[in-house]
Every structure is written in structure tokens, then in C-alpha cells.
Protein backbone atom coordinates (compact mmCIF):
# COMPACT_ATOMS: atom_id res chain seq x y z
CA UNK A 1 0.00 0.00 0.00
CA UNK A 2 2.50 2.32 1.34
CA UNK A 3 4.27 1.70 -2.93
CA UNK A 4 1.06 3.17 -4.48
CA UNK A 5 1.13 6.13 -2.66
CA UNK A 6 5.27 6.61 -3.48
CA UNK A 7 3.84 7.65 -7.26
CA UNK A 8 2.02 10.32 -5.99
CA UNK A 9 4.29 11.82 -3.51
CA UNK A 10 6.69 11.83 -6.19
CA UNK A 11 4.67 14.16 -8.28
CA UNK A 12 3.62 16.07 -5.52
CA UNK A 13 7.52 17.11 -4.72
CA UNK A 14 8.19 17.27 -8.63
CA UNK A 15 5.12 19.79 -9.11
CA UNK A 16 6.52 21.74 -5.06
CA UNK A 17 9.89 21.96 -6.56
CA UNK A 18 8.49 23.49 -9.85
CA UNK A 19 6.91 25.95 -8.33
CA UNK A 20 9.84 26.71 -6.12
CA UNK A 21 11.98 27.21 -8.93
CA UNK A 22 9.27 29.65 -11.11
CA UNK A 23 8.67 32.19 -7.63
CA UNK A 24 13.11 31.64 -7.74
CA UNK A 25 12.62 32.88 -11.30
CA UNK A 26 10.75 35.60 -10.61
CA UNK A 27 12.29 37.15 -7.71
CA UNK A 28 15.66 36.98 -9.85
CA UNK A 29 13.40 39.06 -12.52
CA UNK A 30 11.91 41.22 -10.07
CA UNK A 31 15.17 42.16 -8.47
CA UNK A 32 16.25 42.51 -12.12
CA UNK A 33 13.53 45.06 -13.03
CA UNK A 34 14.15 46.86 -9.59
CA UNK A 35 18.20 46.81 -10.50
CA UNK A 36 17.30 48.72 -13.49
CA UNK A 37 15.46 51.17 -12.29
CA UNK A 38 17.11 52.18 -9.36
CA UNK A 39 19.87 52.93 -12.49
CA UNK A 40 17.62 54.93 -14.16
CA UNK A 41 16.02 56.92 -11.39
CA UNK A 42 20.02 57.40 -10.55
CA UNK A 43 20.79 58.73 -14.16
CA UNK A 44 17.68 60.63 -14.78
CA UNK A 45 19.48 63.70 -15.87
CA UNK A 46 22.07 61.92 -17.90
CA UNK A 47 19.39 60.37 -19.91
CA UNK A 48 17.42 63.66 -20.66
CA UNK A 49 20.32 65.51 -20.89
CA UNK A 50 21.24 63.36 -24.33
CA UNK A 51 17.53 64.56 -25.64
CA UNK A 52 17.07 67.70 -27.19
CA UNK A 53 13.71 69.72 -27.12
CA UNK A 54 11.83 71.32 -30.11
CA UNK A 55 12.50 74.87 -28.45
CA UNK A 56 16.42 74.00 -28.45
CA UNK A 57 16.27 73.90 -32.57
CA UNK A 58 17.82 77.39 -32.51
CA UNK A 59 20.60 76.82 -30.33
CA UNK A 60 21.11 73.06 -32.20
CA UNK A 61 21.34 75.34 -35.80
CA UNK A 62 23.58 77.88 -34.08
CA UNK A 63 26.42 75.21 -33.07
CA UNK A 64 25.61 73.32 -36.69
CA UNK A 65 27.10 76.91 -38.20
CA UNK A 66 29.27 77.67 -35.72
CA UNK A 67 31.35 74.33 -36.66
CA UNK A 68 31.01 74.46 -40.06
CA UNK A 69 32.64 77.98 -40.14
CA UNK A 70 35.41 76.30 -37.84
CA UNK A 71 35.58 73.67 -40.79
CA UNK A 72 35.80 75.74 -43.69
CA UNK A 73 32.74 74.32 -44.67
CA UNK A 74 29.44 76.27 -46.40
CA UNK A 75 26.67 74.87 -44.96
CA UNK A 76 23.10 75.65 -45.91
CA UNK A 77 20.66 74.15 -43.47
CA UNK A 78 17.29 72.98 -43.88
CA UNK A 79 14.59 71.88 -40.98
CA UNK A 80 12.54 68.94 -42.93
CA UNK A 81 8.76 69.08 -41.57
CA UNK A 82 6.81 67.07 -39.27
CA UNK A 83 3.93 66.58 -37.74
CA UNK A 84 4.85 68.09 -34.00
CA UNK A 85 2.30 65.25 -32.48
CA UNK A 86 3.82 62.10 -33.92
CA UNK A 87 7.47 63.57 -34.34
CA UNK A 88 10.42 62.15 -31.73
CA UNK A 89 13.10 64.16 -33.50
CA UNK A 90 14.39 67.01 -35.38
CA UNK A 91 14.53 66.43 -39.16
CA UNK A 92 17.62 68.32 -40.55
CA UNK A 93 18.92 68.20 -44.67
CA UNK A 94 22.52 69.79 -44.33
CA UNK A 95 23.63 70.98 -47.91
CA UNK A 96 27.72 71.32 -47.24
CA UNK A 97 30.25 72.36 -49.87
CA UNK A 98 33.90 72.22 -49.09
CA UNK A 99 36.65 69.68 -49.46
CA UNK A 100 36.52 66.18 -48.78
CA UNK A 101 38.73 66.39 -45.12
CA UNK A 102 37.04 69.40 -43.92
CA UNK A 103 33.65 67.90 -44.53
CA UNK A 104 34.90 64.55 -42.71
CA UNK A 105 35.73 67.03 -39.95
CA UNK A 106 32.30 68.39 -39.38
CA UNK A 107 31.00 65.37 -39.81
CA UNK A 108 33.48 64.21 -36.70
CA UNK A 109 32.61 67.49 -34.95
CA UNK A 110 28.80 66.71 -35.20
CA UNK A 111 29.47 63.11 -33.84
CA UNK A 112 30.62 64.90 -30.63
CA UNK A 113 27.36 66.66 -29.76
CA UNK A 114 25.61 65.66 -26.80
CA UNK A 115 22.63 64.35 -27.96
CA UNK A 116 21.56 61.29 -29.84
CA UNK A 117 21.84 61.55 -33.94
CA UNK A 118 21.30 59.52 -36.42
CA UNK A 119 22.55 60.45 -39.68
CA UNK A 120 19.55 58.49 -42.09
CA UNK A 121 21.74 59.85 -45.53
CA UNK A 122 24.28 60.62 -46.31
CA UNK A 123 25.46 61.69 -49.99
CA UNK A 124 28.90 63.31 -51.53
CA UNK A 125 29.74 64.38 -54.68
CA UNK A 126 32.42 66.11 -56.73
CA UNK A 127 31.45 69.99 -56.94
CA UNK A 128 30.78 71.30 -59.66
CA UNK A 129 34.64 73.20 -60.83
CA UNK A 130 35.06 75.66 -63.52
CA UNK A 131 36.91 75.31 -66.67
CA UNK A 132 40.40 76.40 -65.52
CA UNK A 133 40.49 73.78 -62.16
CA UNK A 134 39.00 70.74 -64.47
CA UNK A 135 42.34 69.49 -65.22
CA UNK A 136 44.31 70.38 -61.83
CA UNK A 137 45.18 67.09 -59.69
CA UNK A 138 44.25 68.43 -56.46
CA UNK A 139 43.34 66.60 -53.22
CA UNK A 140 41.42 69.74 -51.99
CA UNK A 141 38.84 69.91 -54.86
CA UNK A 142 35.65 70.65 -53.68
CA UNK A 143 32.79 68.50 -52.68
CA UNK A 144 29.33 68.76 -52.33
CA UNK A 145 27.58 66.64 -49.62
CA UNK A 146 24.01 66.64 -48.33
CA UNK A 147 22.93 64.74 -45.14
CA UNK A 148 19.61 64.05 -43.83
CA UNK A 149 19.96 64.22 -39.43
CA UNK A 150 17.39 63.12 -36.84
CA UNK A 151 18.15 64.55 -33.54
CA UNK A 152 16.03 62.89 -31.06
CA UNK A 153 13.69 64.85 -28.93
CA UNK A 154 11.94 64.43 -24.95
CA UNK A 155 8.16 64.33 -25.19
């Protein structure tokens, strides 16, 4: 008698020790989610600061001239539109026209700014030259590039 009840007892501490193992499992997640956001209640500011705002567009355009002047670069800038309810960033087309380096170093310079962009295009081009540079060989020849920036915004 005491053998047909062995069966059941055996399930009984298979199905105990499942369960055991799932509430395990989820206090290991739990302390998981708390883990994460004790880090982001600790690096609030950090976070936000890497945001931009729609009222900060100015200030954004301002330091997009300021380093293409320190580049040597022409820049013409143009704010793409969106719709200001659905949008999470900043649409930018940058028309640039300068030489290949000094493009690559605004492009290096922009890569520093604290916020997150994405660069979604990016296109360069030889510039258009006049007759008397067409057959010069040199590594300065102008180029024409126009990218297409998100910079992402807080809602």
C-alpha cells in the first residue's frame, strides 16, 4: 500500500519543486527590473540631458554653423517638416560644400554633440569646378555633400 502512494508523492515534490523554482525565477526578474530602475532613477538627468527639445532647434542650428565655419565648410541648413504630435526628433537636410577632409571634420565634430543623432543619408559628390580647375590634380577639390539628421527629442 505504502508503494502506491510513493507515485504520488513523487509528483507532488516534482510539481513543489516546480513551483519553487518559477517564484526563484521571478524574484531573480523582479530584483532585475528593480536593479534597473534604481539605475535609471540614478541617471535621470544623464538620460534627458542626451535629448534635445523642439524649443532648443535654434541653439542646435547655431552650433551646426558655428562648426562648419570652424571647418571651412558652407553649410546651408534645412529643418525637414513634421507633424509636432507624432514627431520624436528634429529632421535636418545639411547641404555642405567644401573639401573632402574638412567635410569629414564636421561630420566628426557633429558626432561629438551631446545628444543622440542619427545620420539616415548621407550623400557626396564632386562639386561642380570651372573650366580652368578641371584638369588640376588636387586633393582639396571641392565637394558637395548633403545629409539628412534626426536629432532625437523628450516628449
Amino acid at each position: 500500500m505504502a508503494t502506491q502512494t510513493l507515485p504520488s508523492q513523487k509528483r507532488q515534490l516534482q510539481g513543489t519543486t516546480i513551483s519553487f523554482q518559477n517564484t526563484l525565477y521571478k524574484l531573480s526578474n523582479a530584483k532585475d527590473y528593480d536593479d534597473t530602475l534604481k539605475f535609471i532613477k540614478n541617471n535621470t538627468a544623464l538620460l534627458n540631458s542626451l535629448f534635445t527639445n523642439q524649443k532648443d532647434a535654434l541653439t542646435l542650428v547655431k552650433t551646426f554653423e558655428k562648426d562648419a565655419q570652424k571647418n571651412n565648410v558652407q553649410l546651408k541648413i534645412k529643418k525637414l517638416a513634421s507633424n509636432a504630435n507624432e514627431t520624436t526628433s528634429l529632421k535636418f537636410n545639411l547641404d555642405l560644400t567644401g573639401s573632402f577632409i574638412n567635410i569629414y571634420h564636421f561630420l566628426n565634430a557633429i558626432e561629438t554633440y551631446p545628444y543622440f543623432i542619427n545620420i539616415n543619408n548621407i550623400n557626396i559628390n564632386r562639386a561642380e569646378t570651372s573650366a580652368s580647375t578641371k584638369g588640376a590634380k588636387n586633393t582639396s577639390m571641392p565637394v558637395t555633400a548633403t545629409i539628412i539628421i534626426d536629432v532625437l527629442i523628450q516628449k
